[in-house]
C-alpha atoms as a PDB file:
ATOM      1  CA  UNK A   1     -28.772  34.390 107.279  1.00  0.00           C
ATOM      2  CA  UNK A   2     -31.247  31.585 108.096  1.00  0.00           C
ATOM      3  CA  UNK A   3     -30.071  28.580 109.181  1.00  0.00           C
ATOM      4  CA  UNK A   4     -31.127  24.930 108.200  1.00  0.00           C
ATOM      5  CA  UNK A   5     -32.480  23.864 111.384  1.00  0.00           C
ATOM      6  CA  UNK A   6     -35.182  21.202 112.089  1.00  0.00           C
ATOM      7  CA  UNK A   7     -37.615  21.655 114.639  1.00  0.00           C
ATOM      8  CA  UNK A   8     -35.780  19.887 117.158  1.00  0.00           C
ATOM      9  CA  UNK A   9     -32.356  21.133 116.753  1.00  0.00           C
ATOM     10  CA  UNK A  10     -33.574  24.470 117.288  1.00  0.00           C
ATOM     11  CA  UNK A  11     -35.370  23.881 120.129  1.00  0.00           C
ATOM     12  CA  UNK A  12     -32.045  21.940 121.631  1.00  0.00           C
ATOM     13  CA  UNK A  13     -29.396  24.407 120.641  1.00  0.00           C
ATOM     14  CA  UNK A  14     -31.094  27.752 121.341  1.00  0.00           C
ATOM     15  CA  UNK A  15     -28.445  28.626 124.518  1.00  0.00           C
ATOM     16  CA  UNK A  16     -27.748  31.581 126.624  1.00  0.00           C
ATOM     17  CA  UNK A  17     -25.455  33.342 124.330  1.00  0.00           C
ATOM     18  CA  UNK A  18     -22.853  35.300 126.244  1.00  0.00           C
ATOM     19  CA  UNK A  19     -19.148  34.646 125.347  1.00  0.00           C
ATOM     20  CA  UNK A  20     -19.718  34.679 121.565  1.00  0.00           C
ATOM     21  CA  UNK A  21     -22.101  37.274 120.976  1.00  0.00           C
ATOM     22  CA  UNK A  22     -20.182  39.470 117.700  1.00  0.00           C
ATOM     23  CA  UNK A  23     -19.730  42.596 119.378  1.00  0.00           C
ATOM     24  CA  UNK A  24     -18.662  44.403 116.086  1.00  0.00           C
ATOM     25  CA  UNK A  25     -21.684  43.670 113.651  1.00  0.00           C
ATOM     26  CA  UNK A  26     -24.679  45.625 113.617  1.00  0.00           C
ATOM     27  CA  UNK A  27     -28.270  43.400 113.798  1.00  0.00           C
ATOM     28  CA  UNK A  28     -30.442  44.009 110.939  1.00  0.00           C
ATOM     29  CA  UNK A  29     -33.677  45.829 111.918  1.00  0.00           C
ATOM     30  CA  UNK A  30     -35.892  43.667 108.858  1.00  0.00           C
ATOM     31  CA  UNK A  31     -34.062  40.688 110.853  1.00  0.00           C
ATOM     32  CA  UNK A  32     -35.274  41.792 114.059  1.00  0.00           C
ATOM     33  CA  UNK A  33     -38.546  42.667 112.855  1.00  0.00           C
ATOM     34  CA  UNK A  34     -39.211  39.247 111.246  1.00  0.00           C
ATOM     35  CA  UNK A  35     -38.518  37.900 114.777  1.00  0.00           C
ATOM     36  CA  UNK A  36     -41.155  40.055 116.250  1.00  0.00           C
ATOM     37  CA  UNK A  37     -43.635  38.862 113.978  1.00  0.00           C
ATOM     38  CA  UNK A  38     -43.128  35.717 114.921  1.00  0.00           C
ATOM     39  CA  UNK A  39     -43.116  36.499 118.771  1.00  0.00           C
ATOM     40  CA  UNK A  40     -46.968  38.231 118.469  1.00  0.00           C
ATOM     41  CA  UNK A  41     -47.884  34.836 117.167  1.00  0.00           C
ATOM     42  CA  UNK A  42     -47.170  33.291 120.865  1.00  0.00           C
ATOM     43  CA  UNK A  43     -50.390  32.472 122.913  1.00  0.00           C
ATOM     44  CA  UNK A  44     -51.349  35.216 125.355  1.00  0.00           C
ATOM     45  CA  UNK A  45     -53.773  35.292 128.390  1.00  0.00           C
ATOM     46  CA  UNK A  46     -57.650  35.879 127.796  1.00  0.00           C
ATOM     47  CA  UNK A  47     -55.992  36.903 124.285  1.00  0.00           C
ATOM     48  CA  UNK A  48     -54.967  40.125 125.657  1.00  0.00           C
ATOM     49  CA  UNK A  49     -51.967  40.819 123.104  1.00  0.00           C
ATOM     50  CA  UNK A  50     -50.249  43.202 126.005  1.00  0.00           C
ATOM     51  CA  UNK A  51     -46.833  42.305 125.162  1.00  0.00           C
ATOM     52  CA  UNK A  52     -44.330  45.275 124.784  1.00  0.00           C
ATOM     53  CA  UNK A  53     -41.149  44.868 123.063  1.00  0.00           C
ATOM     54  CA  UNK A  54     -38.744  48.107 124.030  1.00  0.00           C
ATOM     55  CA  UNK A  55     -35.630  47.970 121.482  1.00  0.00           C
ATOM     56  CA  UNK A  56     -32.783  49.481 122.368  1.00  0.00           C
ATOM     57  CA  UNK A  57     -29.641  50.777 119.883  1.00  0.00           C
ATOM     58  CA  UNK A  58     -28.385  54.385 121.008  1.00  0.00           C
ATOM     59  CA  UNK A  59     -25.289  53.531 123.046  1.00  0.00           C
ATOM     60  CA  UNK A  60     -25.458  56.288 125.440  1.00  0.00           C
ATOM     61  CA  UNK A  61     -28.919  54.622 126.757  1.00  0.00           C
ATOM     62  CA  UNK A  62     -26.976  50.786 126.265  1.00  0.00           C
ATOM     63  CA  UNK A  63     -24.218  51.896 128.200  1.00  0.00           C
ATOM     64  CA  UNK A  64     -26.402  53.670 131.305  1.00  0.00           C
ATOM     65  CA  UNK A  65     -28.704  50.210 130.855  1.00  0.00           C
ATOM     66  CA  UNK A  66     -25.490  48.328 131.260  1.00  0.00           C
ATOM     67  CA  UNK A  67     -24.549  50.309 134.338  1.00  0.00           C
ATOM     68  CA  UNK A  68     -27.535  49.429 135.934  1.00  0.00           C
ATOM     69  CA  UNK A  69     -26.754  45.514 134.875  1.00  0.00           C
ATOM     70  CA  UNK A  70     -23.618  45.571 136.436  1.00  0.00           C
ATOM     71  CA  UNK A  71     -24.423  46.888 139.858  1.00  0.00           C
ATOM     72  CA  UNK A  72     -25.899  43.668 140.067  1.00  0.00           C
ATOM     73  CA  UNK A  73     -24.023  41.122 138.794  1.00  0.00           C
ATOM     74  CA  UNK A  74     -20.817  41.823 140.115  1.00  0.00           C
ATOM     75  CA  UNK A  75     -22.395  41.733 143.797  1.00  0.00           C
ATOM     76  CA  UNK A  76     -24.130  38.318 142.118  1.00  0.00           C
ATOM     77  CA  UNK A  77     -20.898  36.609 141.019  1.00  0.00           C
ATOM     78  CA  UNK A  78     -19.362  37.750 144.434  1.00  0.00           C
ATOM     79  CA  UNK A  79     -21.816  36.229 146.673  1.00  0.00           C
ATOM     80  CA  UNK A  80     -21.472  33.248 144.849  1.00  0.00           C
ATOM     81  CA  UNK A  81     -18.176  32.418 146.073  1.00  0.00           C
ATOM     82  CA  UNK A  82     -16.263  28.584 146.594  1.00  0.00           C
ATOM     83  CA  UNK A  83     -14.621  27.278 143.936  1.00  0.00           C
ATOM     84  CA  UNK A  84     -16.242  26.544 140.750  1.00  0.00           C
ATOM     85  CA  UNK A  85     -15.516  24.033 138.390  1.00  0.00           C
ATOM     86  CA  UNK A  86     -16.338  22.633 134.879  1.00  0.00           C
ATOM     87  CA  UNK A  87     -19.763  23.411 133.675  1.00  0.00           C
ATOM     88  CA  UNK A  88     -20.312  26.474 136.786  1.00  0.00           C
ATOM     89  CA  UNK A  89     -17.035  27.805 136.024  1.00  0.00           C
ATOM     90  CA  UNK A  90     -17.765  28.295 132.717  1.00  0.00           C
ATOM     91  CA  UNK A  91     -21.059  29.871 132.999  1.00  0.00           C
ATOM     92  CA  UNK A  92     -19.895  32.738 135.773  1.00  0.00           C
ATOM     93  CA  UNK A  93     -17.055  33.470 133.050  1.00  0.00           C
ATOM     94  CA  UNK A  94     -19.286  33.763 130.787  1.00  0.00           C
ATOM     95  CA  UNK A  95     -21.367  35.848 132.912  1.00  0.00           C
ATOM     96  CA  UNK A  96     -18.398  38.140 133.649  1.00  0.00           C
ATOM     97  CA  UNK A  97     -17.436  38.681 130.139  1.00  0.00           C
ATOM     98  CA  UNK A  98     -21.102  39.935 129.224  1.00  0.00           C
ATOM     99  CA  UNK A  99     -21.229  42.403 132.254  1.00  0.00           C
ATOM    100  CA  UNK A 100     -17.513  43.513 130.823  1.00  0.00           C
ATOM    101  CA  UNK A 101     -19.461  44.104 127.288  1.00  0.00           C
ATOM    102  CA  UNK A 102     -23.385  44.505 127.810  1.00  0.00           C
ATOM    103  CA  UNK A 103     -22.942  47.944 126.637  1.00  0.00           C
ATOM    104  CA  UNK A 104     -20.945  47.024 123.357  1.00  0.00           C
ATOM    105  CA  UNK A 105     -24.248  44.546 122.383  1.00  0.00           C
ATOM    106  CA  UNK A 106     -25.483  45.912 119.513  1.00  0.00           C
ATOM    107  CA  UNK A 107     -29.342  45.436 120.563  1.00  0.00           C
ATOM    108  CA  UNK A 108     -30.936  44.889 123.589  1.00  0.00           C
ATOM    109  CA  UNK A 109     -34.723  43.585 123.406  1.00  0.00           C
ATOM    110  CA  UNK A 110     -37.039  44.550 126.610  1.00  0.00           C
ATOM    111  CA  UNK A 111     -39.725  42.275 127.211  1.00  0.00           C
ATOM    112  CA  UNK A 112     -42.457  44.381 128.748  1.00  0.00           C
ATOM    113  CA  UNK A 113     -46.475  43.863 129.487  1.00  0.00           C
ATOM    114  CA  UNK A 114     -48.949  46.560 130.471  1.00  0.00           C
ATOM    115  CA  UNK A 115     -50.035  46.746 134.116  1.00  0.00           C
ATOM    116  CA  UNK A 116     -48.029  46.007 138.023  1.00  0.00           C
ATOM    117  CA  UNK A 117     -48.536  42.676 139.187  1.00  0.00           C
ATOM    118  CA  UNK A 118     -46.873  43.662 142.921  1.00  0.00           C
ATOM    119  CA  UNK A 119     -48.973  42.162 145.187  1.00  0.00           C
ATOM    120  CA  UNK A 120     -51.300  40.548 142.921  1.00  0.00           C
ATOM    121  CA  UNK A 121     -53.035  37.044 143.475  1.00  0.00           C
ATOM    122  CA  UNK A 122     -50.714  34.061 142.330  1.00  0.00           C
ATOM    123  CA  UNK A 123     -52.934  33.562 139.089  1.00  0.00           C
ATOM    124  CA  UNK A 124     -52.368  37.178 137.879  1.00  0.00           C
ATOM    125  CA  UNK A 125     -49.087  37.193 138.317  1.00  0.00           C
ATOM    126  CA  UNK A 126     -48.683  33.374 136.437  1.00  0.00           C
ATOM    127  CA  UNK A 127     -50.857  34.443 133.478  1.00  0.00           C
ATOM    128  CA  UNK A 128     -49.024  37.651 133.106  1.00  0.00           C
ATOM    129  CA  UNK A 129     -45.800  35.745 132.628  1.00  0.00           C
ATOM    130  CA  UNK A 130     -47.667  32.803 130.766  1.00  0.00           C
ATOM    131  CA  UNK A 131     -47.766  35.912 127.961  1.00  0.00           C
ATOM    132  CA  UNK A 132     -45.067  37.422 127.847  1.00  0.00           C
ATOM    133  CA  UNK A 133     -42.477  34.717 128.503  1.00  0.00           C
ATOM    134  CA  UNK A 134     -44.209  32.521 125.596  1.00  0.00           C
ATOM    135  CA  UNK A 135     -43.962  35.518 123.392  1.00  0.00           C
ATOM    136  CA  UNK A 136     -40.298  36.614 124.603  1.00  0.00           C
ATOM    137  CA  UNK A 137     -38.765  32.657 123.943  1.00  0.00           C
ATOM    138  CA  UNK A 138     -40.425  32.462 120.258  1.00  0.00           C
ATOM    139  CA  UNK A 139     -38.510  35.876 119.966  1.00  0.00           C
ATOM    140  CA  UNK A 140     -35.438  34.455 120.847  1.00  0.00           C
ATOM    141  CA  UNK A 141     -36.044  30.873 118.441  1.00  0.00           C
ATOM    142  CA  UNK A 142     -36.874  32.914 115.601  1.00  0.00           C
ATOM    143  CA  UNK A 143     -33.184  34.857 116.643  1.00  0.00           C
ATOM    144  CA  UNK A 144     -31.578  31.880 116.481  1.00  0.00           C
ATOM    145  CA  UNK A 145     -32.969  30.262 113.121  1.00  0.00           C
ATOM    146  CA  UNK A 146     -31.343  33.666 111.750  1.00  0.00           C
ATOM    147  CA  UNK A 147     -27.799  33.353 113.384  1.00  0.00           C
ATOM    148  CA  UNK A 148     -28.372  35.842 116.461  1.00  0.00           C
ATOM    149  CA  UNK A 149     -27.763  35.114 119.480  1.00  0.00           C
ATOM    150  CA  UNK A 150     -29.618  35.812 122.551  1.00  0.00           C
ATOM    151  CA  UNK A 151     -29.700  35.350 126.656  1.00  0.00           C
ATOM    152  CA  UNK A 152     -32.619  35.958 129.012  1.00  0.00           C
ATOM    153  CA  UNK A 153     -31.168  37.928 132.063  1.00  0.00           C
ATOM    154  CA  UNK A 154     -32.679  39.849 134.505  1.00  0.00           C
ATOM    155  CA  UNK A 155     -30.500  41.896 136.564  1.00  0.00           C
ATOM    156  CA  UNK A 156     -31.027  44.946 135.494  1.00  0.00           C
ATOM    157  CA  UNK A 157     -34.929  44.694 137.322  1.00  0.00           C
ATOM    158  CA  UNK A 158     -33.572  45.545 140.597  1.00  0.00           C
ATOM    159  CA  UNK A 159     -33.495  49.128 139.478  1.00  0.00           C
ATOM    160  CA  UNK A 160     -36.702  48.730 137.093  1.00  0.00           C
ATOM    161  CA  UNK A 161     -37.502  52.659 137.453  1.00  0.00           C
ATOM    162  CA  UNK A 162     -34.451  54.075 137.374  1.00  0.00           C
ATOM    163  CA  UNK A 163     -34.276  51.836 133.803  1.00  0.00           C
ATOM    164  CA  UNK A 164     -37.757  53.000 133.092  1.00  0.00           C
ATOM    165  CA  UNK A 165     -37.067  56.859 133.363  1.00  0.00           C
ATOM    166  CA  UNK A 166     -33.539  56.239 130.935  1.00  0.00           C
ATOM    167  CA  UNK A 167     -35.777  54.392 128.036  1.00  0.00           C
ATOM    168  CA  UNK A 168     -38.838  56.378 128.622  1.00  0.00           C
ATOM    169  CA  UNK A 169     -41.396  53.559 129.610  1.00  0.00           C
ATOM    170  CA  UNK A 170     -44.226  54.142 131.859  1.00  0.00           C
ATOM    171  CA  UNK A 171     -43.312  52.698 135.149  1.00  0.00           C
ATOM    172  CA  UNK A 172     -46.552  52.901 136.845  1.00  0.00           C
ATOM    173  CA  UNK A 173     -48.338  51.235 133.995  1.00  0.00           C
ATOM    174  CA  UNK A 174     -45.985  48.921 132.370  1.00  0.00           C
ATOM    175  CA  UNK A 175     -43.645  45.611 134.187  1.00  0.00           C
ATOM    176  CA  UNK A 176     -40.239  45.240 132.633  1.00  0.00           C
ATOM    177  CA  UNK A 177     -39.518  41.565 132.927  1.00  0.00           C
ATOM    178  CA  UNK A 178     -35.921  40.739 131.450  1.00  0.00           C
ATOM    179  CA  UNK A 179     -33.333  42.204 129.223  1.00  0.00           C
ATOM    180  CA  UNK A 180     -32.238  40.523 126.270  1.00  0.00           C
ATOM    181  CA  UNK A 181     -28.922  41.319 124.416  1.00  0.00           C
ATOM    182  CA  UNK A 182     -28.750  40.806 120.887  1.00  0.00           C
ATOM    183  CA  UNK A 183     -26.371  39.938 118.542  1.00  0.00           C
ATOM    184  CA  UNK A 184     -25.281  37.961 115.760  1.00  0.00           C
ATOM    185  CA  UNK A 185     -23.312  34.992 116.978  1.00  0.00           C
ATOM    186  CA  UNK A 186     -19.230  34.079 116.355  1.00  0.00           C
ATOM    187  CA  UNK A 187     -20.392  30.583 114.842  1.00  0.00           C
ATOM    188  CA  UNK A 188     -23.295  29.094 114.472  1.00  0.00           C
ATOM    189  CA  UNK A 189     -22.088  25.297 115.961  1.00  0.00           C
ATOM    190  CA  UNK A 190     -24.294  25.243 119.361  1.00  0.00           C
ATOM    191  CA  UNK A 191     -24.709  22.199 120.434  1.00  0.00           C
ATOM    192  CA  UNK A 192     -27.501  20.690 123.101  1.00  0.00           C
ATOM    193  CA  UNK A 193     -26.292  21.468 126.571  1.00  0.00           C
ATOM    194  CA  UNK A 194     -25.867  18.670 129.479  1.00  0.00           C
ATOM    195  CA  UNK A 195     -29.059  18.308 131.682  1.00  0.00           C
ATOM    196  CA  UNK A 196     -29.548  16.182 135.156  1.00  0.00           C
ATOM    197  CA  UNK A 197     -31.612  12.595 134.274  1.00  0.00           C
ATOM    198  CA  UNK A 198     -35.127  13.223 132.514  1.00  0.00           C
ATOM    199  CA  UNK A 199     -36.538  11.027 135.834  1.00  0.00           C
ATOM    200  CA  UNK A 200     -35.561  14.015 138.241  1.00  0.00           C
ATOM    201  CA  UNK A 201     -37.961  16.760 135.960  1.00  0.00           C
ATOM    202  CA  UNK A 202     -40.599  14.534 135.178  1.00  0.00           C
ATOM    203  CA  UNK A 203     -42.735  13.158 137.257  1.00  0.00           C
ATOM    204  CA  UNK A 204     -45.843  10.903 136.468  1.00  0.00           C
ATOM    205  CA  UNK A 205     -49.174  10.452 138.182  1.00  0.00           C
END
């Protein structure tokens, strides 16, 4: 389903999808693959096209993934601790209920790009995510101008290799850099989400 979005309100209502991410329908793979097109289109360092994409379906690998995503968050959420209202409140519940379900996501999208960039000069390591992370975010647009949903997390990076060795990617040669559940969304009615004034971001001169 493609959705009749201008520029602009795509751009302001792509949001971290966690809470209503349709846990029951299955994500086309022509869908998907339309949104990978798009993603190779994304600028890239010296032109270097080393992006990886790693999908992932079979649920015994989701649900040892999702293992490995949990370890962390809980910990995450805990250390967080205080009360939490409005906006905060309703982001670590949202956070909770996707830890509850990673493993029932129907798709989870691995950015990857060839090489290690431990210990690597500043500018290696920026243009290395100036590829992929360009490349990853059109993935998730084009996602969203078909109804999916989508939300950059990380987590699961504290045990890269032990994720590596489950999916079969070649630790030593290739960076894992986030893991992105997939799924159609329950409504399509996102809206922009508050930010702090413009004049704290920007700065001119």
């Amino acid at each position: 389903m493609r959705l009749d979005l201008t520029p602009d309100e795509l751009l302001s209502t792509t949001r971290a999808v966690r809470k209503r991410l349709d846990l029951e329908r299955a994500v086309e793979r022509e869908v998907l693959e339309e949104c990978f097109a798009l993603a190779q289109q994304a600028p890239t360092a010296g032109y270097s096209q080393t992006w990886h994409f790693v999908v992932v379906t079979d649920a015994e690998k989701k649900a040892a993934i999702g293992e490995l995503w949990r370890q962390v968050a809980y910990p995450y959420l805990q250390r967080g601790g205080g009360a939490r209202e409005g906006q905060m409140l309703r982001i670590s519940d949202a956070v909770v209920h996707l830890a509850e379900h990673i493993h029932e996501v129907p798709v989870f999208v691995i950015p990857c790009v060839k090489g290690r960039y431990e210990g690597k000069p500043n500018a290696l390591t920026a243009s290395m995510f100036g590829s992929i992370i360009p490349a990853a975010w059109s993935f998730m647009l084009a996602a969203r101008s078909r109804g999916l949903g989508s939300v950059w997390t990380t987590f699961h990076l504290m045990h890269e290799q032990e994720a590596a060795e489950i999916l079969g990617i070649p630790y030593d040669d290739v960076m894992q850099v986030a893991l992105i559940p997939v799924a159609h969304t329950i409504g399509t009615d996102f809206k922009p989400a508050p930010r702090r004034p413009r004049d704290e971001h920007v700065h001119w001169d």
